[in-house]
Protein backbone atom coordinates (compact mmCIF):
# COMPACT_ATOMS: atom_id res chain seq x y z
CA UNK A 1 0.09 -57.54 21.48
CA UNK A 2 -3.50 -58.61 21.88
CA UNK A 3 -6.21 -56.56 23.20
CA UNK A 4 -5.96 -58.48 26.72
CA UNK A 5 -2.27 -57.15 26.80
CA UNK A 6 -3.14 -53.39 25.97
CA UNK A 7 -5.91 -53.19 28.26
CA UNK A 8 -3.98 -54.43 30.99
CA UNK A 9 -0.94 -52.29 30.12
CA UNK A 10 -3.31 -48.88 30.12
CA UNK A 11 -4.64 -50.11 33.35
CA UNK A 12 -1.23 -50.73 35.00
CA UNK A 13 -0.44 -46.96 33.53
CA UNK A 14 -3.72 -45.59 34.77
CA UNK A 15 -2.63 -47.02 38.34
CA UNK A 16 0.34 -45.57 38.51
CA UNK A 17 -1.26 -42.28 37.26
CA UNK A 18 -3.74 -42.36 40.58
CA UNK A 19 -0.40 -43.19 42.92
CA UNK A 20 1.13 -40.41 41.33
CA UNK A 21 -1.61 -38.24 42.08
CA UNK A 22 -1.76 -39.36 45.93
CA UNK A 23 1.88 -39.65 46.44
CA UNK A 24 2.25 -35.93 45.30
CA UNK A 25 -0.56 -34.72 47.48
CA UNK A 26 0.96 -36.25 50.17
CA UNK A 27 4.33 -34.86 50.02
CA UNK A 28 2.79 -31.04 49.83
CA UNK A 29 1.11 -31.41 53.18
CA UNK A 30 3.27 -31.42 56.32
CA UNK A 31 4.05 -35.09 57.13
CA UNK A 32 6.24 -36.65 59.57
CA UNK A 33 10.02 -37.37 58.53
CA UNK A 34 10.37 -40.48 58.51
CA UNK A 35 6.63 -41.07 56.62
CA UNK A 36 7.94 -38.15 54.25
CA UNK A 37 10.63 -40.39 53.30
CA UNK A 38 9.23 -43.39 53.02
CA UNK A 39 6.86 -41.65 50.36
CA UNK A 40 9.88 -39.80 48.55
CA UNK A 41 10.74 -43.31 48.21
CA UNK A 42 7.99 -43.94 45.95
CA UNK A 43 8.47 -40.43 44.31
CA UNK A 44 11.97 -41.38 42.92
CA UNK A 45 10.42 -44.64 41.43
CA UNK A 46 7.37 -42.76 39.68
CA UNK A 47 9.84 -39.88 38.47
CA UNK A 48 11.66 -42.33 36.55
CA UNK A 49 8.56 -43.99 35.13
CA UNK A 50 8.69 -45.07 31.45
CA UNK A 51 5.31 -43.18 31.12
CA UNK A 52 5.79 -39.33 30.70
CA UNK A 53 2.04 -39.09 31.61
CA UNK A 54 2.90 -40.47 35.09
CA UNK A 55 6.03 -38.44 36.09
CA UNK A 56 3.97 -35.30 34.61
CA UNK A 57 1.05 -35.91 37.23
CA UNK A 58 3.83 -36.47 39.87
CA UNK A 59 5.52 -33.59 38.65
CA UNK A 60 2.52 -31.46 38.50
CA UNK A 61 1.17 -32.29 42.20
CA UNK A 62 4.69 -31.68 43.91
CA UNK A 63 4.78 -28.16 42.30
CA UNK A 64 3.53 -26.79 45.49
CA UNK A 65 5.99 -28.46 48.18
CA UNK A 66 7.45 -26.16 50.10
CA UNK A 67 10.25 -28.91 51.01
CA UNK A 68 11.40 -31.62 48.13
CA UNK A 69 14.31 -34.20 48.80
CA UNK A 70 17.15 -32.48 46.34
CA UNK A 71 17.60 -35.17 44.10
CA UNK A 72 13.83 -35.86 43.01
CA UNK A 73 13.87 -32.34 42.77
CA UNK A 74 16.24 -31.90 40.13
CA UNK A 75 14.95 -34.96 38.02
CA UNK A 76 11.53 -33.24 37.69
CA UNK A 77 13.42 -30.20 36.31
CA UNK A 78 15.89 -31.82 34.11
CA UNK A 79 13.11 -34.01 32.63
CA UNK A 80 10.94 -33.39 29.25
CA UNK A 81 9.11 -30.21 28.78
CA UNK A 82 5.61 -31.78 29.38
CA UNK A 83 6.56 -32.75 33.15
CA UNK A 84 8.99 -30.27 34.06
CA UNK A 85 7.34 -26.93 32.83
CA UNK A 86 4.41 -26.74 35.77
CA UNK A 87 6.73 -27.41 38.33
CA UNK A 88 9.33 -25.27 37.23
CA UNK A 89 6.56 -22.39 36.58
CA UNK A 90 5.78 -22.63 40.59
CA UNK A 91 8.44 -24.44 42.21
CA UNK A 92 9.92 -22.45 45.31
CA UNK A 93 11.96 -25.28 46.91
CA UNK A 94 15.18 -24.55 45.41
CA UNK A 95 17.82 -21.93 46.94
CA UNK A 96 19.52 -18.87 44.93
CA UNK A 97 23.04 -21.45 45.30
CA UNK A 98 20.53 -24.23 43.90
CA UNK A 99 19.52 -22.66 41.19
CA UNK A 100 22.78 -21.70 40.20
CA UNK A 101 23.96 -24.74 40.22
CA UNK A 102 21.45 -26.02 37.88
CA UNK A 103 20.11 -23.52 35.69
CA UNK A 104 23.39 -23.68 33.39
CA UNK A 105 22.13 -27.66 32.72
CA UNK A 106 18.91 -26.50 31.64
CA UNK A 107 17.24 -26.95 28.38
CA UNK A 108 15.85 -24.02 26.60
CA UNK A 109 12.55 -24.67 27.27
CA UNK A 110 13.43 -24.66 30.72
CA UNK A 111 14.21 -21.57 30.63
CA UNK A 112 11.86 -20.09 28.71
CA UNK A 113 9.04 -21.55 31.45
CA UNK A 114 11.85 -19.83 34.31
CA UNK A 115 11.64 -16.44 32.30
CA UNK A 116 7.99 -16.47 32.78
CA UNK A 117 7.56 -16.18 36.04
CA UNK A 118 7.28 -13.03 38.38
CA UNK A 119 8.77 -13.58 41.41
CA UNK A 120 12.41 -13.98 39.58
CA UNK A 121 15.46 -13.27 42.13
CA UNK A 122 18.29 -11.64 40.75
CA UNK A 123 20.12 -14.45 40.89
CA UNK A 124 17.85 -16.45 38.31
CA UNK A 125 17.00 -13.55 36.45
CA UNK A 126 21.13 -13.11 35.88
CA UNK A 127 21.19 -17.17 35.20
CA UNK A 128 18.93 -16.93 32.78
CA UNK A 129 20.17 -13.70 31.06
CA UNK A 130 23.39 -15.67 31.35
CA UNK A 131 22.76 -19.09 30.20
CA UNK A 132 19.38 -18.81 28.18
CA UNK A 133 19.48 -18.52 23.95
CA UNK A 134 17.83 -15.86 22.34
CA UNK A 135 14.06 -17.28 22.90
CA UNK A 136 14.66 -17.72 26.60
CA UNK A 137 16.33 -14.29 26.96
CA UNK A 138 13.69 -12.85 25.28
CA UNK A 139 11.18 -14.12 27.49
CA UNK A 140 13.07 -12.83 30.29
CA UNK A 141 13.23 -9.20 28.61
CA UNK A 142 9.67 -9.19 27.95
CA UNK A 143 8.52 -10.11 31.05
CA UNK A 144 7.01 -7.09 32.89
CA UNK A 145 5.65 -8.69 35.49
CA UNK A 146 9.11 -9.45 37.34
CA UNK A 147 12.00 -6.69 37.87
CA UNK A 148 15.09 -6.36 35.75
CA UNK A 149 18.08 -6.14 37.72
CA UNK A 150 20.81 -4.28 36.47
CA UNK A 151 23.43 -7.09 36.88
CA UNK A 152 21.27 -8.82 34.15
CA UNK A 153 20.33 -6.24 32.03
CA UNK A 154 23.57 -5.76 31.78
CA UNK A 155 24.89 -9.64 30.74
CA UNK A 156 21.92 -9.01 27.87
CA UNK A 157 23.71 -6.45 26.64
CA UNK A 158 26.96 -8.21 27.03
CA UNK A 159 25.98 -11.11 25.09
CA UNK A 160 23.20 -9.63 22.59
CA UNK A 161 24.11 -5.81 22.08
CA UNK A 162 24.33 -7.04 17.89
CA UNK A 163 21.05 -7.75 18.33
CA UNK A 164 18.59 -4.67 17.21
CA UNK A 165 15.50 -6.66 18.16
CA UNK A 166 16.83 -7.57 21.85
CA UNK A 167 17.94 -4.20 22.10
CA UNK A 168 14.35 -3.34 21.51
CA UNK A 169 12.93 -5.08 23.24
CA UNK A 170 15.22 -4.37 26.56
CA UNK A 171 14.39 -0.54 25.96
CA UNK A 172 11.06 -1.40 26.26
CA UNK A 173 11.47 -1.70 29.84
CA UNK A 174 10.69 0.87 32.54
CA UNK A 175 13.06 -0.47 34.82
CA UNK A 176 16.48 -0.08 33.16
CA UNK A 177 19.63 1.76 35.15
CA UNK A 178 21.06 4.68 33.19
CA UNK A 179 24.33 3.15 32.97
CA UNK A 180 22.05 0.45 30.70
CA UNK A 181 20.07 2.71 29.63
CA UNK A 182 23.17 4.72 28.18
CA UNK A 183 24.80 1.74 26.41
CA UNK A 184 21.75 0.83 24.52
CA UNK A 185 20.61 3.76 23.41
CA UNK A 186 23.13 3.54 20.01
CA UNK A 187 22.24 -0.23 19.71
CA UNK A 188 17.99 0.47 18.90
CA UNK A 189 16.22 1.56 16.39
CA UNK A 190 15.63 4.96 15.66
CA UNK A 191 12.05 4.63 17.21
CA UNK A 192 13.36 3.07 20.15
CA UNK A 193 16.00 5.32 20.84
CA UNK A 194 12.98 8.46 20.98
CA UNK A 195 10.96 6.52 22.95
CA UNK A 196 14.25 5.96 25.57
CA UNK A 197 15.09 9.52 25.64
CA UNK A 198 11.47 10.74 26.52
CA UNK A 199 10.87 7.36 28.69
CA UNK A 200 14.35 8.14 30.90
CA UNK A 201 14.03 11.88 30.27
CA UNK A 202 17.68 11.80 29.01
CA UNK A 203 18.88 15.07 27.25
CA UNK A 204 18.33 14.35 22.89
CA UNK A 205 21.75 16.13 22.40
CA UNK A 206 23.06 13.71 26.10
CA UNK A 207 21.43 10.60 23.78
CA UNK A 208 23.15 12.02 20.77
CA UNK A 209 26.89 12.24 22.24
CA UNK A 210 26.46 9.02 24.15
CA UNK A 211 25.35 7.66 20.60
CA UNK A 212 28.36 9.32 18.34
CA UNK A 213 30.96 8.11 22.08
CA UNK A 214 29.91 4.87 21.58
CA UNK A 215 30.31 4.87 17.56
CA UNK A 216 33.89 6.34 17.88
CA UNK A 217 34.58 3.19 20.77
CA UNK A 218 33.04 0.67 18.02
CA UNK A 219 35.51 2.59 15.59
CA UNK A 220 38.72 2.65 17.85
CA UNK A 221 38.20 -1.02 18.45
CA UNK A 222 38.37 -2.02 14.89
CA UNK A 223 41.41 0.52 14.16
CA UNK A 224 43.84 0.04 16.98
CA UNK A 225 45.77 -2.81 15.65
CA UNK A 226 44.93 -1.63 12.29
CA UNK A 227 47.66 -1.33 9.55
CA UNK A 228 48.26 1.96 8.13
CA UNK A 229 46.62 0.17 4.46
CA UNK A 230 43.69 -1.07 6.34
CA UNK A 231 43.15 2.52 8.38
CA UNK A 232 43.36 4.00 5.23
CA UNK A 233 40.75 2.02 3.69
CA UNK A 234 38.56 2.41 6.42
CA UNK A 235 38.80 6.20 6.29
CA UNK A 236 37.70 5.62 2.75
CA UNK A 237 34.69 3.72 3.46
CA UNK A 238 33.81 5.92 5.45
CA UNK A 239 34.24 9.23 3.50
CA UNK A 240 31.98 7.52 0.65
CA UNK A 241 29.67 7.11 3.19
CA UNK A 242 29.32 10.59 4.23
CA UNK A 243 30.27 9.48 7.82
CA UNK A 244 33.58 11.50 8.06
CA UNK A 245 33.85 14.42 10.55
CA UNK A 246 35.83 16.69 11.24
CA UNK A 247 35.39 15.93 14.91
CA UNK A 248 35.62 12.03 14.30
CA UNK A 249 38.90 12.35 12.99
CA UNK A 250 40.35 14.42 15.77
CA UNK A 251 38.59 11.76 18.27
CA UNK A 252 40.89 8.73 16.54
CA UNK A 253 43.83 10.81 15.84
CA UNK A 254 43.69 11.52 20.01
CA UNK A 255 43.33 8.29 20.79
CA UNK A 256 46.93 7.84 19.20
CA UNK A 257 45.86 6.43 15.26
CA UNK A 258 48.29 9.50 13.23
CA UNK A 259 47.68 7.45 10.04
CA UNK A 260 43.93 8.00 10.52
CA UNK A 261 44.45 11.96 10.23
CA UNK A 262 46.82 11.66 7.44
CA UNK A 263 44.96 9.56 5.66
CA UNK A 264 41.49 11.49 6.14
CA UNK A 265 43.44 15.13 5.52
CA UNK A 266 44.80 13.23 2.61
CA UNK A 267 41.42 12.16 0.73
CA UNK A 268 39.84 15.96 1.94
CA UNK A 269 42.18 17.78 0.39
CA UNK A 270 43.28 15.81 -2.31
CA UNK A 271 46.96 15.27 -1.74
CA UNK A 272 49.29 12.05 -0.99
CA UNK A 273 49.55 10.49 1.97
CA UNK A 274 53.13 11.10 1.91
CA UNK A 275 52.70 15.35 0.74
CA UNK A 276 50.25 15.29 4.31
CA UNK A 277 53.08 13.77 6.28
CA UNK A 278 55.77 16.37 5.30
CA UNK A 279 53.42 19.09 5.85
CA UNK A 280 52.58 18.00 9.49
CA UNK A 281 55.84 17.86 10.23
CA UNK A 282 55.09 21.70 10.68
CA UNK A 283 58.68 22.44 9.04
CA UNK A 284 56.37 24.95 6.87
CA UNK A 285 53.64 26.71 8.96
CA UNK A 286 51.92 28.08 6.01
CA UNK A 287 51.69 24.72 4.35
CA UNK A 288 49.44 23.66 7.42
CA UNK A 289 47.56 26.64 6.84
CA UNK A 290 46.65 25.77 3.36
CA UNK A 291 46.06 22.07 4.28
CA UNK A 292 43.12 23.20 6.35
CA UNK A 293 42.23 25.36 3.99
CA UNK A 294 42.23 22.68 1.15
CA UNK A 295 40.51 19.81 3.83
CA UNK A 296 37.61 22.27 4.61
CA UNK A 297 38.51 22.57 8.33
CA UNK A 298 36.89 25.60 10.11
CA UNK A 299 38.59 27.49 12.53
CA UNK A 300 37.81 26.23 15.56
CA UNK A 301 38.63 22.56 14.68
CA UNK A 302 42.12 23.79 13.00
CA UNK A 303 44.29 24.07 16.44
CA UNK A 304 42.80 20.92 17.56
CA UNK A 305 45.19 19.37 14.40
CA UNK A 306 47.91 21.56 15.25
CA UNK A 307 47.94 20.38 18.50
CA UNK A 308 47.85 16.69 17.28
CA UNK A 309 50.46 17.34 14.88
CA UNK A 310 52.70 19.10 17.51
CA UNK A 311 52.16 15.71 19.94
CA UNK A 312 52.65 13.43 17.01
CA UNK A 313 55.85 15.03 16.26
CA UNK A 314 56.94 15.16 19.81
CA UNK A 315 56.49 11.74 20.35
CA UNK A 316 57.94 10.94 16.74
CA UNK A 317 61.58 13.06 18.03
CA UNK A 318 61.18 10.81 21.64
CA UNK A 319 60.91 7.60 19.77
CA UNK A 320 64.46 9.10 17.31
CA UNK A 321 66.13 9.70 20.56
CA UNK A 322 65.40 6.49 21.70
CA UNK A 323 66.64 4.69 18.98
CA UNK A 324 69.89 6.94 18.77
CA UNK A 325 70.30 6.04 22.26
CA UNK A 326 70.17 2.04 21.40
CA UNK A 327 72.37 2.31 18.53
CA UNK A 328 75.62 4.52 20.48
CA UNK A 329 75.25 1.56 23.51
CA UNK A 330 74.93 -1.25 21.11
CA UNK A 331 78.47 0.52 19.10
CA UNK A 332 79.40 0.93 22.63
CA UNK A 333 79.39 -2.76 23.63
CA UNK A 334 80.65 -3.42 20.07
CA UNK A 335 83.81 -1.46 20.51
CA UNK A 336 84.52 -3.18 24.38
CA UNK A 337 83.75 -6.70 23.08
CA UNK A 338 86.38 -5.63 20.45
């Protein structure tokens, strides 16, 4: 290519640059229909321009149209980040339904330019905290300048409660529900978590429970289709790491996990699994009375196992029945098939 050829090429470019320009300042004023889409005409042509300086001038004038022709619309938005972040940092033509439709095609930095802005409905703002990757999310979090809605405060949680730094950053908000408010407040850091409960005047001993209810959930979840082998090794882990209670174990064991009491009476008192079974079985009251002696369990916490061990063994004598019950029909249709 000579330098004839590149001069004329930058001035063909340069051209279309000042077209761009005109045809975009054109389209943001009111115009007549039928000269409005004449012009789009010319739009659609210069939004598919080889030249992302061109469609990013085009892109940058129509920012500020308060009525766009759908299609050229979305081709701005879709396009690289250099043409579509202005107009998507401005744009108002699209509806809530609109944007619903295409925020999920986004890319990130899409998003991230979306997140930005302040006048966020809760429809985008719930796109976003749906759709977006961390970055984009982030953005959205951080973003004081435009409300939170709970809907999407909540789908952060929902997809990022792992997340410590999220979790931060949401409860840096001053615009969180309780019922968010509540389900984060075990998910920050220590620091965080202060600066909730004075922020959202919530009770320290409220945050605390909500904290240790949300643990045992967290717990429950991992131990409900547990084996007896892997519930025992679990109460293990957690006895080395000083984070057996008294109180936690009567939370699991009431949720309907027996092998998680025996096993955590068990390593307390220094017994066999097997020895803590028979001994529940209550056949020998003052053998229960030296098992809480021997597990360290005060007074007040003792009937809460005797009741457990008195449902346990209910429920164990329902489920004997049951089975007796099976066995005399199934010798029953044995004997008539005979």
């Amino acid at each position: 290519m000579d330098f004839n050829t590149v001069t004329l090429v930058d001035a063909v470019q340069l051209e279309k640059i000042v077209l761009a320009k005109r045809v975009g300042q054109f389209l943001v004023k009111e115009q007549a229909e039928e000269e409005r889409a004449t012009v789009e005409n010319v739009a659609r042509v210069l939004a598919q321009d080889v030249s992302p300086q061109v469609r990013e001038v085009l892109a940058f004038e129509l920012r500020k149209c308060k009525v766009l022709a759908h299609d050229l619309a979305d081709k701005i938005a879709r396009d690289v980040e250099m043409v579509s972040g202005p107009f998507l940092g401005e744009t108002n033509v699209f509806t809530d339904k609109e944007w619903m439709r295409l925020i999920p095609a986004l890319e990130e930095h899409a998003l991230i330019t979306l997140a930005r802005r302040s006048d966020l409905s809760e429809t985008v703002s719930t796109a976003v905290a749906t759709y977006g990757k961390e970055r984009s999310v982030t953005t959205l979090v951080r973003n004081d300048r435009s409300e939170m809605p709970e809907k999407a405060s909540g789908k952060v949680v929902d997809r990022f409660s792992d997340n410590v730094r999220m979790m931060d950053h949401l409860s840096a908000r001053h615009d969180l529900p309780l019922s968010v408010v509540e389900r984060i407040v075990n998910k920050v850091s220590a620091h965080c978590r202060d600066t909730l409960v004075s922020q959202y005047a919530i009770d320290s001993d409220v945050a605390g429970q909500i904290a240790e209810d949300n643990k045992i959930e967290a717990l429950w979840d991992q131990l409900k289709t547990a084996s007896p082998a892997q519930i025992h090794a679990f109460v293990t882990d957690l006895r080395n790491d000083r984070r057996l209670t008294h109180l936690l174990v009567v939370e699991i064991a009431d949720r309907g996990c027996a092998p998680f009491m025996e096993s955590s009476l068990a390593l307390e008192a220094g017994l066999p699994v097997g020895r803590i079974r028979e001994i529940l079985t209550l056949e020998d009251p003052s053998a229960f009375v030296r098992l809480m002696q021997m597990a360290n369990v005060s007074k007040t916490m003792a009937p809460r196992f005797l009741k457990l061990a008195k449902r346990f063994n209910s429920q164990a004598a329902e489920d004997l029945e049951d089975d007796s019950n099976v066995v005399a029909l199934a010798e029953k249709a044995g004997g008539a098939a005979a």
